[in-house]
C-alpha atoms as a PDB file:
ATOM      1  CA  UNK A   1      38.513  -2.606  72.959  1.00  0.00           C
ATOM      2  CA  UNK A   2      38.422   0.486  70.657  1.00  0.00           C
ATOM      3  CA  UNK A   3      40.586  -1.128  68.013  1.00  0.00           C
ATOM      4  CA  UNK A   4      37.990  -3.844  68.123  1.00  0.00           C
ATOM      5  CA  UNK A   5      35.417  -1.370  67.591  1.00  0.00           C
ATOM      6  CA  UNK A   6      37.222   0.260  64.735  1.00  0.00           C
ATOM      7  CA  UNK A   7      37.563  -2.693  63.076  1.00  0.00           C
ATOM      8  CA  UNK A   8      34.139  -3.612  63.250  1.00  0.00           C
ATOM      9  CA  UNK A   9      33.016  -0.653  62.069  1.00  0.00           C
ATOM     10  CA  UNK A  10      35.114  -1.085  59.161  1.00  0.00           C
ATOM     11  CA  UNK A  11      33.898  -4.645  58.260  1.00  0.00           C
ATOM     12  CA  UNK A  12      30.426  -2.905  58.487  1.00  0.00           C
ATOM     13  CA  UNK A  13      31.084  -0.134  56.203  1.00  0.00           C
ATOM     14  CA  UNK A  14      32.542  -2.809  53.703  1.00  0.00           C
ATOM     15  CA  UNK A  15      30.048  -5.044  53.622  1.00  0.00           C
ATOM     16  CA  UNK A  16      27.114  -2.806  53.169  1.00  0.00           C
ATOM     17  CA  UNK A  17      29.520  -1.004  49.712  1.00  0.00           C
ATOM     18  CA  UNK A  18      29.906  -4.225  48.721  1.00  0.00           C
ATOM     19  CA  UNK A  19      26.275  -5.365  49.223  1.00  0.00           C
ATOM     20  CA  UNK A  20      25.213  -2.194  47.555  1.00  0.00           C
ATOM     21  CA  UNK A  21      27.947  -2.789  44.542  1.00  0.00           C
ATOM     22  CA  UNK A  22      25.631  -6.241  44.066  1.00  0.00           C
ATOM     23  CA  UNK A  23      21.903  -4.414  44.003  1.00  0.00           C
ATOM     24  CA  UNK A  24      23.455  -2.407  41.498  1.00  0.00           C
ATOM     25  CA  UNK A  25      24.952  -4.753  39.391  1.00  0.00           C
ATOM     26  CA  UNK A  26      21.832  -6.707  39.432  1.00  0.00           C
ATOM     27  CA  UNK A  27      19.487  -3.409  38.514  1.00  0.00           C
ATOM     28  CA  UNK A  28      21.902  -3.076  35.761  1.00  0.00           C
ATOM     29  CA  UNK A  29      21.445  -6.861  34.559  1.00  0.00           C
ATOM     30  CA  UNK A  30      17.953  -6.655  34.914  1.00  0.00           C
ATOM     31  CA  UNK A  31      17.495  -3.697  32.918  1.00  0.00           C
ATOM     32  CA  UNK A  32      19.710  -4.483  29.893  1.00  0.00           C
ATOM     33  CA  UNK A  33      18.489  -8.092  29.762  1.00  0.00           C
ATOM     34  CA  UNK A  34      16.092  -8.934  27.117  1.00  0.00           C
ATOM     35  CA  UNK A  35      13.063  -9.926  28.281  1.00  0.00           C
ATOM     36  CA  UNK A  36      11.872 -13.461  27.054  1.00  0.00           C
ATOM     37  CA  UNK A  37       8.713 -13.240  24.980  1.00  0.00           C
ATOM     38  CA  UNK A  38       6.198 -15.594  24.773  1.00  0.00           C
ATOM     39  CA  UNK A  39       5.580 -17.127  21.097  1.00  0.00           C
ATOM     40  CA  UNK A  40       2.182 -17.490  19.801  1.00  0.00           C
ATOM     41  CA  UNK A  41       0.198 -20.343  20.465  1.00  0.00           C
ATOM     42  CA  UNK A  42      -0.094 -21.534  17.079  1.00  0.00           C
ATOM     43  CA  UNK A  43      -0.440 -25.391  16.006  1.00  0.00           C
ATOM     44  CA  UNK A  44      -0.043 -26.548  12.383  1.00  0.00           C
ATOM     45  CA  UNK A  45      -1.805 -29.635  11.635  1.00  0.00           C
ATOM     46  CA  UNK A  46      -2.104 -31.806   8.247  1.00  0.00           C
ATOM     47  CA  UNK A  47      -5.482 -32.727   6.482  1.00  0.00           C
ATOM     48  CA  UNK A  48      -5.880 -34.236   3.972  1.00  0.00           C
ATOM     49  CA  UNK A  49      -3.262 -34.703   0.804  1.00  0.00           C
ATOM     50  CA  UNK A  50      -4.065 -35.180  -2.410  1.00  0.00           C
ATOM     51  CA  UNK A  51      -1.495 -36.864  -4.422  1.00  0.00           C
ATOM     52  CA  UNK A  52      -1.262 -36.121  -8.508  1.00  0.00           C
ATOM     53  CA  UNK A  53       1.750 -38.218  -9.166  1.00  0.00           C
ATOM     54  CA  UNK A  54       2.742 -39.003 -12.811  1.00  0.00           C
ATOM     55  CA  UNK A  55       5.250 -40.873 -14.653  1.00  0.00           C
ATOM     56  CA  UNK A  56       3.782 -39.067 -17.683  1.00  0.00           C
ATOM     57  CA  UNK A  57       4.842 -36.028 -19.189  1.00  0.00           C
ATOM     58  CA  UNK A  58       2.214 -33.898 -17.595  1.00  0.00           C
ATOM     59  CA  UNK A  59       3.549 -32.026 -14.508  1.00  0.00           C
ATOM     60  CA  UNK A  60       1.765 -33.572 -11.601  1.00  0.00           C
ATOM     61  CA  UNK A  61       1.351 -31.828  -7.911  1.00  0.00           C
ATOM     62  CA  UNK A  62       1.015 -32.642  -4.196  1.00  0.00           C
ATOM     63  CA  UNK A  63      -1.700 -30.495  -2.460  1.00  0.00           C
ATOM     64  CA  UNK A  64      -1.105 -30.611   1.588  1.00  0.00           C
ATOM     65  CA  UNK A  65      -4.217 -29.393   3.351  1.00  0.00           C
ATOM     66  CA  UNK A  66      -3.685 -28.072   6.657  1.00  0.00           C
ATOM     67  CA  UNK A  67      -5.558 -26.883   9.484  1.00  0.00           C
ATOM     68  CA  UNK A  68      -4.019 -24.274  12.139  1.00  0.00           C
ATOM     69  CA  UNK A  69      -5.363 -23.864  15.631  1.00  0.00           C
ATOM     70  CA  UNK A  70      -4.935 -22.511  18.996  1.00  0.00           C
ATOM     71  CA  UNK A  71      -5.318 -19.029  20.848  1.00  0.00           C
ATOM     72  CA  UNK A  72      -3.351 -16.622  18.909  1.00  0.00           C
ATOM     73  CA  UNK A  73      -5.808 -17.702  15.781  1.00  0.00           C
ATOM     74  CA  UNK A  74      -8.944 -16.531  18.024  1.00  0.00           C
ATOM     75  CA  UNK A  75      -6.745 -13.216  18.695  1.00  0.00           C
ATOM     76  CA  UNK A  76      -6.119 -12.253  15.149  1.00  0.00           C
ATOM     77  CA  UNK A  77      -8.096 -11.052  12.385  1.00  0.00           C
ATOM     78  CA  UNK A  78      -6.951 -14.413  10.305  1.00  0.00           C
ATOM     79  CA  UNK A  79      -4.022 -15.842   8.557  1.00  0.00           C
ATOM     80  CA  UNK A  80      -2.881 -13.676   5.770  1.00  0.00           C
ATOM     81  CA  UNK A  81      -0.738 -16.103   4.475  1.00  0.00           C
ATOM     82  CA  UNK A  82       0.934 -19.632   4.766  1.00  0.00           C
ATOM     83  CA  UNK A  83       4.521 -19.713   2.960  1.00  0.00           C
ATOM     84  CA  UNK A  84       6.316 -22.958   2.394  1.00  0.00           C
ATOM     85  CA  UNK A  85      10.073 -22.253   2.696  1.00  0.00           C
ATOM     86  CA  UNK A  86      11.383 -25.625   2.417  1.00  0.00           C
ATOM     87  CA  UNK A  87      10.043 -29.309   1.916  1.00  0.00           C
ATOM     88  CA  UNK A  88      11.799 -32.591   0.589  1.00  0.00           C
ATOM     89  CA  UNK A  89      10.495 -36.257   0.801  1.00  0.00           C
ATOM     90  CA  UNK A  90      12.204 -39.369   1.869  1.00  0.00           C
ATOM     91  CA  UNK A  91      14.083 -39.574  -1.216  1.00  0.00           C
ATOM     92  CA  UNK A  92      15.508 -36.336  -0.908  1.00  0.00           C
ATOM     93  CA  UNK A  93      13.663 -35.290  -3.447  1.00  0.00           C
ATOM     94  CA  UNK A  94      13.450 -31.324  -3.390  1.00  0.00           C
ATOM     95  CA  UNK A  95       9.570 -30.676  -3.712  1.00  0.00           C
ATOM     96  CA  UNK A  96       9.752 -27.030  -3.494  1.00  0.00           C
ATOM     97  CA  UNK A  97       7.770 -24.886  -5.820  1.00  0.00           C
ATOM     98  CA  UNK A  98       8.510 -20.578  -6.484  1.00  0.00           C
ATOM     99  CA  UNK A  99       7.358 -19.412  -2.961  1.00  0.00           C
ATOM    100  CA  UNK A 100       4.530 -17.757  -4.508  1.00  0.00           C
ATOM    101  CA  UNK A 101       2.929 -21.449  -5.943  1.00  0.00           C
ATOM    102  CA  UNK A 102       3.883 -22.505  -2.822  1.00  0.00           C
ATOM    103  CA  UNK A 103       1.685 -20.234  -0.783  1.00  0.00           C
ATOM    104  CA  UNK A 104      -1.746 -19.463   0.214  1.00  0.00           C
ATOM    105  CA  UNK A 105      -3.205 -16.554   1.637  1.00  0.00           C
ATOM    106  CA  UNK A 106      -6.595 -15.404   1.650  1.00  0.00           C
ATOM    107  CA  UNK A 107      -8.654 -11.964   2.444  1.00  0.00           C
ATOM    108  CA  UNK A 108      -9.127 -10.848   6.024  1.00  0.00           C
ATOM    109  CA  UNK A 109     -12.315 -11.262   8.061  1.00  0.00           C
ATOM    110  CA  UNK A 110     -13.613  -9.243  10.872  1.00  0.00           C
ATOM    111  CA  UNK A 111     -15.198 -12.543  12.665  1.00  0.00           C
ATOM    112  CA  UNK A 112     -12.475 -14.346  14.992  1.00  0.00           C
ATOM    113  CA  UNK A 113     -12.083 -17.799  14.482  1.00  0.00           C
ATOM    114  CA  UNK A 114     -10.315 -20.717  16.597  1.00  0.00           C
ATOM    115  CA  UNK A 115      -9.025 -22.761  13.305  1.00  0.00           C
ATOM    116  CA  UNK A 116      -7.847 -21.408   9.785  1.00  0.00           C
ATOM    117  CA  UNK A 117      -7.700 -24.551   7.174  1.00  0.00           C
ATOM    118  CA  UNK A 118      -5.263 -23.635   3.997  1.00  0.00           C
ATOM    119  CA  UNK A 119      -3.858 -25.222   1.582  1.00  0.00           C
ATOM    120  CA  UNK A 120      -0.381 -25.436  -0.187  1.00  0.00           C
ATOM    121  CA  UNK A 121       1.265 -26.770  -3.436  1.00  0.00           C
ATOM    122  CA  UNK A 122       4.128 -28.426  -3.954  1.00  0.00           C
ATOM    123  CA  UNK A 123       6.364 -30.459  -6.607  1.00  0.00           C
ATOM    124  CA  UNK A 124       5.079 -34.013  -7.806  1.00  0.00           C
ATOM    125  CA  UNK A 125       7.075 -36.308  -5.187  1.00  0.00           C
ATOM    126  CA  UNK A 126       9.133 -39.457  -6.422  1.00  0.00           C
ATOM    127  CA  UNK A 127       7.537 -42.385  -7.490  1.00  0.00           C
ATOM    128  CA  UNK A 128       9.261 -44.596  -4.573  1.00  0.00           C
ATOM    129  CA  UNK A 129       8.622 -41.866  -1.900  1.00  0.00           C
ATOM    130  CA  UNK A 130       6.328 -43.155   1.135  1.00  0.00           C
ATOM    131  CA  UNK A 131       6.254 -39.542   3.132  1.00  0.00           C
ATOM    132  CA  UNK A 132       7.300 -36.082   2.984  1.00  0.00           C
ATOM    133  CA  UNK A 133      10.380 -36.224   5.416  1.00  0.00           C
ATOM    134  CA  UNK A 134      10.105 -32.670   6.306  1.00  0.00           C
ATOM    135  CA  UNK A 135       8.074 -29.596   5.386  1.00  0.00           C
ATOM    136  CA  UNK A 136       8.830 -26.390   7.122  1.00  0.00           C
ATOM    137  CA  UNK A 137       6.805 -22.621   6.305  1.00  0.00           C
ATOM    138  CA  UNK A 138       6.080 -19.810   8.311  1.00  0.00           C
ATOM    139  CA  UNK A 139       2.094 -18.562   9.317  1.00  0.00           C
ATOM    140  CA  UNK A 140       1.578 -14.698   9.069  1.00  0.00           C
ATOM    141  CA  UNK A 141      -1.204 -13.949  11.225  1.00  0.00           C
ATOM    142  CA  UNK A 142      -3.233 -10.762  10.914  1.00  0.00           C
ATOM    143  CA  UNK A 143      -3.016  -8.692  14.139  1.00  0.00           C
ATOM    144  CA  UNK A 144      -3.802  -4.640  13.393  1.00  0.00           C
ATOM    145  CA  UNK A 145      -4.444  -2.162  15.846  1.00  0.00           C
ATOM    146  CA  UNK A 146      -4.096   1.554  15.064  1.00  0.00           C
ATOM    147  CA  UNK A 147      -1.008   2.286  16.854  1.00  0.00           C
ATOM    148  CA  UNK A 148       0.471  -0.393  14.277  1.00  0.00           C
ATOM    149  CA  UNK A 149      -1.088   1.010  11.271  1.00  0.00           C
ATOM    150  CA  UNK A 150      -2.857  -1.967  10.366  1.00  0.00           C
ATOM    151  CA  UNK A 151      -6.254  -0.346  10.727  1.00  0.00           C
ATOM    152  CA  UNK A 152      -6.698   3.108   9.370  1.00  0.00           C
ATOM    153  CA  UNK A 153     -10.735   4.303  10.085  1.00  0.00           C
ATOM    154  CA  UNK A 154     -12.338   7.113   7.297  1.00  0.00           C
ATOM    155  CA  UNK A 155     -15.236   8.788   8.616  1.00  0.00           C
ATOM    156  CA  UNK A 156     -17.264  10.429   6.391  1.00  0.00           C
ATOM    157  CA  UNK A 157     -15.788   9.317   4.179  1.00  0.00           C
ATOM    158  CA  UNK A 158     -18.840   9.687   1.495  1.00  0.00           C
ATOM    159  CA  UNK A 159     -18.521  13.524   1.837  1.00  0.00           C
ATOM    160  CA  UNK A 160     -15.514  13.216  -0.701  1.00  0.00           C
ATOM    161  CA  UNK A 161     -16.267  12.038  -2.950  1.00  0.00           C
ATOM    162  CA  UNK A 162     -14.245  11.362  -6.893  1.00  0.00           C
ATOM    163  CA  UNK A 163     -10.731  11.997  -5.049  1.00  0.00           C
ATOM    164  CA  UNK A 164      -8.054  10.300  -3.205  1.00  0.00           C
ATOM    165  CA  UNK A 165      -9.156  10.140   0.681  1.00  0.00           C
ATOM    166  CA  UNK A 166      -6.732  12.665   2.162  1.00  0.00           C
ATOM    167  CA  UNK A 167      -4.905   9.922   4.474  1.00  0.00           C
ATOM    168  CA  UNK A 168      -1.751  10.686   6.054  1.00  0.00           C
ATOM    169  CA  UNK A 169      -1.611   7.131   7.334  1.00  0.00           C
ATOM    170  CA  UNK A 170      -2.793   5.594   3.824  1.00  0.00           C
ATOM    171  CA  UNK A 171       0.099   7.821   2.105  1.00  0.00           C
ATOM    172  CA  UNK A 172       2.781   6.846   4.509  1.00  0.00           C
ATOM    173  CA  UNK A 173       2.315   2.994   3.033  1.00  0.00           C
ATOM    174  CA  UNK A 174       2.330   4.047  -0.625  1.00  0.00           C
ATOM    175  CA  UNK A 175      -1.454   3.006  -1.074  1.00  0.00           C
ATOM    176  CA  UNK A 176      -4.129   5.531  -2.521  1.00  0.00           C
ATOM    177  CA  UNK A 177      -8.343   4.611  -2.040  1.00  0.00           C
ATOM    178  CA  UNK A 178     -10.602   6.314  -4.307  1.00  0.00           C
ATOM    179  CA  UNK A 179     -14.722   6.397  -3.097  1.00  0.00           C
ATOM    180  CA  UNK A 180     -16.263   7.092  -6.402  1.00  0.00           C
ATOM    181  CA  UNK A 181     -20.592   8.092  -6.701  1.00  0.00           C
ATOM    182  CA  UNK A 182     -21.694   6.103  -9.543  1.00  0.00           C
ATOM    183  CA  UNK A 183     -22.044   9.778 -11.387  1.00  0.00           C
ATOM    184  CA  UNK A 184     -18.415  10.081 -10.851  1.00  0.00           C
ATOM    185  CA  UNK A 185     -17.515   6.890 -11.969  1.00  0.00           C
ATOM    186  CA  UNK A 186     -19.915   7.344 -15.103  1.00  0.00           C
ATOM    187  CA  UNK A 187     -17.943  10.741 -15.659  1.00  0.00           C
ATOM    188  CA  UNK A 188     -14.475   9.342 -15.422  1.00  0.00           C
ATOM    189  CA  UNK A 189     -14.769   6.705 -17.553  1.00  0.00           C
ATOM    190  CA  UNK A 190     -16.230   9.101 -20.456  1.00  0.00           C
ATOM    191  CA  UNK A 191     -12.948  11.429 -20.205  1.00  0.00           C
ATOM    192  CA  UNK A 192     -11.264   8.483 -20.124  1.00  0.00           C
ATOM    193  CA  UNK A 193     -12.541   6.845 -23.060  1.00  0.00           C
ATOM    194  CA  UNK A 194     -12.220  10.402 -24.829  1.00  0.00           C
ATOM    195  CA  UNK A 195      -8.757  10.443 -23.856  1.00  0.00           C
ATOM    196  CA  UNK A 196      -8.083   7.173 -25.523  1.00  0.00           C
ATOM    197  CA  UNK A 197     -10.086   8.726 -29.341  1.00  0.00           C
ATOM    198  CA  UNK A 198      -7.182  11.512 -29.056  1.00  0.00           C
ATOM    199  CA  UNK A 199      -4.230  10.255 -30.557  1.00  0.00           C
ATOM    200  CA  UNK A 200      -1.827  12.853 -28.777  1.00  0.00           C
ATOM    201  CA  UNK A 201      -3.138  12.170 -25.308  1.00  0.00           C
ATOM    202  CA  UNK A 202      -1.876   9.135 -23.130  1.00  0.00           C
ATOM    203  CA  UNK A 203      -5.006   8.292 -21.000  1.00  0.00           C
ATOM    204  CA  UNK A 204      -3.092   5.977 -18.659  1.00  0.00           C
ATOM    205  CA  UNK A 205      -0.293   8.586 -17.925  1.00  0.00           C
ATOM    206  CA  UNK A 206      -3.186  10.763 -16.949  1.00  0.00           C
ATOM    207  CA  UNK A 207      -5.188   8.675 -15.079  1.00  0.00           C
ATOM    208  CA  UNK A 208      -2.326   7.013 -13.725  1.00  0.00           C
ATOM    209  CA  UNK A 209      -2.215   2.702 -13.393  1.00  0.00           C
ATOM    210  CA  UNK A 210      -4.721   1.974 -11.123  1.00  0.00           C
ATOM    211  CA  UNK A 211      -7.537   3.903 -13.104  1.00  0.00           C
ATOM    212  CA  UNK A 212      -6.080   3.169 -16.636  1.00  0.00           C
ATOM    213  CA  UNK A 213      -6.525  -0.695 -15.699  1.00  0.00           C
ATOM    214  CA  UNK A 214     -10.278   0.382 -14.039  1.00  0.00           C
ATOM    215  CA  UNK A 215     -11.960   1.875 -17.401  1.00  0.00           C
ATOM    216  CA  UNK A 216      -9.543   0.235 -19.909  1.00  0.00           C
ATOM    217  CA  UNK A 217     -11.076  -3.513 -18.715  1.00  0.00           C
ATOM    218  CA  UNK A 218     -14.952  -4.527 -20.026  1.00  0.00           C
ATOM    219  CA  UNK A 219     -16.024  -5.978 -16.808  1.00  0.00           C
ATOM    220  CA  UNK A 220     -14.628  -2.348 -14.891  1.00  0.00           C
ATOM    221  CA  UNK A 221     -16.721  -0.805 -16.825  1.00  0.00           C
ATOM    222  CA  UNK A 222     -20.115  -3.043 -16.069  1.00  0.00           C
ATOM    223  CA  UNK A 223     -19.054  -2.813 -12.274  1.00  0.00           C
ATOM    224  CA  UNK A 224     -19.722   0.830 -12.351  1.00  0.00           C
ATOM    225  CA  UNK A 225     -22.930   0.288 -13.304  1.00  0.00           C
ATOM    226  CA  UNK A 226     -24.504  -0.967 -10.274  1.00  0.00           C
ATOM    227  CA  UNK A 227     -26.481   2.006  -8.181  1.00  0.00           C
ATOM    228  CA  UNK A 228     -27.075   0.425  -5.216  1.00  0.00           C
ATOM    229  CA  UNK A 229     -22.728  -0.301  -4.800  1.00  0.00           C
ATOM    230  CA  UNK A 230     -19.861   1.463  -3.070  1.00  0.00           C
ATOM    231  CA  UNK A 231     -17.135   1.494  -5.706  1.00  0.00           C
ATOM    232  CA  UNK A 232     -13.673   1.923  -4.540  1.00  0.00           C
ATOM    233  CA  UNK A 233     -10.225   2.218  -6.888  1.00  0.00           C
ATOM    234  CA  UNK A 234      -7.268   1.010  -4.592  1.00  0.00           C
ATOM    235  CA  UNK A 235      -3.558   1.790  -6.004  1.00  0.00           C
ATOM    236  CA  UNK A 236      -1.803  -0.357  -3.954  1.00  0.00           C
ATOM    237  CA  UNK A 237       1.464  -1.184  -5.537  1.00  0.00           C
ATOM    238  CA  UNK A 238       3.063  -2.955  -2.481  1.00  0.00           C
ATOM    239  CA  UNK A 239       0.012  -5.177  -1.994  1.00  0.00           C
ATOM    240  CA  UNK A 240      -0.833  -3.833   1.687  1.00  0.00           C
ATOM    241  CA  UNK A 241      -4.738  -3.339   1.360  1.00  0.00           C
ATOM    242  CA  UNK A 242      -5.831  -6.872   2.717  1.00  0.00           C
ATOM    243  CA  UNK A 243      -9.757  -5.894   3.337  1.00  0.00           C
ATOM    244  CA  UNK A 244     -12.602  -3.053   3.404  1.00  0.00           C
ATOM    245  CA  UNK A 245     -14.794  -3.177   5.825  1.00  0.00           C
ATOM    246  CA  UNK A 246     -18.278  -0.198   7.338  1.00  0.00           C
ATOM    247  CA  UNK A 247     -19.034   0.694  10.631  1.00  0.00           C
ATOM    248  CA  UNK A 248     -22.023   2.933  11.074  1.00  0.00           C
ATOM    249  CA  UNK A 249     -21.705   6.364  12.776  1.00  0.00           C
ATOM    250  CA  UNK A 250     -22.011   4.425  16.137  1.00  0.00           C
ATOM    251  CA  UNK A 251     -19.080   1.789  15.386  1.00  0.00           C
ATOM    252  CA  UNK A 252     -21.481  -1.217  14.700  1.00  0.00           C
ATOM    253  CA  UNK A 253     -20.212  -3.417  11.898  1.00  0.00           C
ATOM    254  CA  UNK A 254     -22.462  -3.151   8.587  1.00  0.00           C
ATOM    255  CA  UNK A 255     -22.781  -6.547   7.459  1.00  0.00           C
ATOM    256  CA  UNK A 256     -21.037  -6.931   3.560  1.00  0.00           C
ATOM    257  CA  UNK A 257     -23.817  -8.535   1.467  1.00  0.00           C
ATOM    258  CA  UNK A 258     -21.523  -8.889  -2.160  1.00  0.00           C
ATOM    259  CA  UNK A 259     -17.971  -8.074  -2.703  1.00  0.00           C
ATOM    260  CA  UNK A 260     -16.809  -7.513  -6.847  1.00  0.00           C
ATOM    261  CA  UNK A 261     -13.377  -6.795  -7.416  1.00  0.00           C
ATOM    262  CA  UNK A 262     -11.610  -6.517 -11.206  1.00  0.00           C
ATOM    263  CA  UNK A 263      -7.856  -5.452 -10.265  1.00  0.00           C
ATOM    264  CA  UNK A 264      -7.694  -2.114  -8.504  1.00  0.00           C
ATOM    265  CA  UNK A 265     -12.066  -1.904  -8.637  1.00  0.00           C
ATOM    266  CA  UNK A 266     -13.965  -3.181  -5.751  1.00  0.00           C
ATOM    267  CA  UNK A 267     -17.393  -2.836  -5.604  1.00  0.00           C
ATOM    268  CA  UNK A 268     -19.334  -3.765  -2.280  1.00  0.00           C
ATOM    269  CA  UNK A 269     -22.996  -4.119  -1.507  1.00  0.00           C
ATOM    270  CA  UNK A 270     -24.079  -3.765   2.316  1.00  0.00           C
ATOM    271  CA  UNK A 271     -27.238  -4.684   3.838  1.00  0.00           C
ATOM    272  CA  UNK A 272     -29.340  -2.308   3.541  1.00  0.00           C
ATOM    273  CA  UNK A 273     -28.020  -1.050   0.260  1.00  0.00           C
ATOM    274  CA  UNK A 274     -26.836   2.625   0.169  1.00  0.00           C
ATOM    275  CA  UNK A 275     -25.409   4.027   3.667  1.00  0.00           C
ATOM    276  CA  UNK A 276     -26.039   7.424   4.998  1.00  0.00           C
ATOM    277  CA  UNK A 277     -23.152   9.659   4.908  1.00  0.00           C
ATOM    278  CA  UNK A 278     -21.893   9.543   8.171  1.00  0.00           C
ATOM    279  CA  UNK A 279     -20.507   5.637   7.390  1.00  0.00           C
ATOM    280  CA  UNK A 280     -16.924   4.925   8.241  1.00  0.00           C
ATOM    281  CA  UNK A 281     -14.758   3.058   6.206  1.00  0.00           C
ATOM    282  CA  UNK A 282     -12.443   0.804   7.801  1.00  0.00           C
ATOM    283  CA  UNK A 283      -8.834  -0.237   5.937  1.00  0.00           C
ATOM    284  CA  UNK A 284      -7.175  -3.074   6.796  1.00  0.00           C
ATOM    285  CA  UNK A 285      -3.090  -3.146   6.021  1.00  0.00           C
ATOM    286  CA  UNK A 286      -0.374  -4.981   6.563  1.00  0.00           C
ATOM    287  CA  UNK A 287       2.656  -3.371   7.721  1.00  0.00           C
ATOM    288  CA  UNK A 288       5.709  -4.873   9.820  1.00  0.00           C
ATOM    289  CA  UNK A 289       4.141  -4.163  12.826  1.00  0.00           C
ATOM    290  CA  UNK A 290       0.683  -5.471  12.196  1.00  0.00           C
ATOM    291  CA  UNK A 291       1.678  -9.228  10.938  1.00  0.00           C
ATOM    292  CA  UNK A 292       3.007 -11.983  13.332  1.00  0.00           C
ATOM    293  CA  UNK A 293       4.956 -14.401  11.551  1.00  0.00           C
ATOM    294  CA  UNK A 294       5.094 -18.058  13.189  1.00  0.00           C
ATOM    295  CA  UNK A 295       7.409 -20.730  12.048  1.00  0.00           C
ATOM    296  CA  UNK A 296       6.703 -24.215  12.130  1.00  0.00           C
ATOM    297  CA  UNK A 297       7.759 -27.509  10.789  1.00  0.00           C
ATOM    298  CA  UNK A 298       6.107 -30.585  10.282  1.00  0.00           C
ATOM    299  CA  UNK A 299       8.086 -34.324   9.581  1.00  0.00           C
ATOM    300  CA  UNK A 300       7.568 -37.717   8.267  1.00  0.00           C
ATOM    301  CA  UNK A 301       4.130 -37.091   6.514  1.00  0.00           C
ATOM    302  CA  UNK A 302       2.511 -40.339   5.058  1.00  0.00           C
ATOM    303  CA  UNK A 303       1.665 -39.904   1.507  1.00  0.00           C
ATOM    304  CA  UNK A 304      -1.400 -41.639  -0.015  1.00  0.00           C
END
């Protein structure tokens, strides 16, 4: 009787290390495991195509309209961009343009919307094809929050005029925004043109690019004239700003009424006309973080 207690107990003690060895091993599993993350609804859909085929010498084209729904549209800003990475019709014909030709992107809006329509570019197809066999892109779409730097908010932002906004977050992407008074924008473009009348000073080394290009170009220079405008000087060498938008000292939205922009210029009207000074400007950039990118492929498109 007590060696069939003993070895009870021992079959006990065994099976609850062992049973504890498992829960273990699992937590472990669990907690190296990557977790499975849901794609984006996102749903790529073709319009209309308008077919430029030529047997002439002149270069002919195939726009492809097409229209992208579903939920992840109504939870982004937009579509920054639609890039074609590959695309060949039924011949095998290689239709592919640069990427850039090949793309479209657009400015950002602040108003959601449930379906973006863009359109892309490609090569002229062959004479004999019947459908594009297979074109396959990706969708960027526009998600920024703060904590992914995609939206960087100025307050005040009137008070300071005629300088660089001091931006920690704005310097961090390589991008520089300049709020210029019309007085200051009057002022700057005098020292620049005197600058240019001196044959010993470089204007654009002093000035740097982005301003250079401002007061060196005709229709910069008639931009600047408009009192009732914010006027804005972006250096953005990586291409990051994607919009401007004004909330007033509250956070309401003030509504854009005309948008100018001549390389790095903009100049923006808002209802109303001039804010008050307590108007925040809002930046919208995108960095790794703040665009979604969503491939897709599409096959055996009917040509017209």
């Amino acid at each position: 009787m007590a060696r069939q207690l003993r070895t009870r107990s021992i079959m006990r003690v065994v099976t609850i290390f062992w049973a504890l060895v498992g829960v273990l091993c699992l937590a472990a599993a669990q907690g190296t495991a990557p977790k499975a993350q849901r794609a984006p609804d996102v749903r790529v859909m073709v319009g209309d195509i308008t077919d430029k085929r030529t047997t002439g010498d002149f270069p002919g084209e195939c726009e492809i309209h097409l229209k992208i729904i579903g939920d992840a549209i109504a939870d982004s800003l937009g579509v920054r961009a639609v890039h074609v990475r590959s695309v060949v019709d039924d011949t095998g014909r290689d239709l592919m343009k640069t990427e850039e030709e090949s793309s479209s992107s657009d400015s950002i809006g602040e108003e959601s919307k449930t379906s973006v329509e863009k359109t892309v570019t490609v090569k002229n197809p062959s004479r004999s094809a019947k459908f594009i066999r297979s074109l396959e892109g990706v969708v960027e779409l526009f998600q920024p929050t703060a904590a992914n730097g995609g939206v960087v908010i100025e307050k005040r932002f009137m008070a300071r005029p005629n300088q660089p906004l001091a931006s920690p977050a704005l310097k961090k992407w390589n991008v520089e925004v300049t709020y210029f008074t019309r007085e200051g924008f009057e002022a700057k473009k005098k020292e620049f043109e005197k600058l240019q009348e001196s044959e010993t000073s470089d204007a654009a080394e002093k000035f740097g690019k982005a301003l250079a290009e401002v007061f060196g170009s005709i229709l910069g220079g008639m931009m600047g004239d408009d009192e009732n405008s914010l006027r804005f000087v972006i250096n953005d060498p990586d291409g990051r700003v994607l919009d401007l938008a004004f909330k007033d000292a509250k956070g309401k939205p003030i509504k854009i009424e005309s948008s100018l922009t001549s390389g790095p210029l903009r100049s923006i009207g808002l209802e109303g006309g001039v804010p008050p000074p307590d108007t925040q400007l809002v930046i919208y950039l995108a960095t790794p973080d703040s665009i979604k990118t969503v491939p897709f492929k599409l096959e055996n498109i009917p040509l017209p």
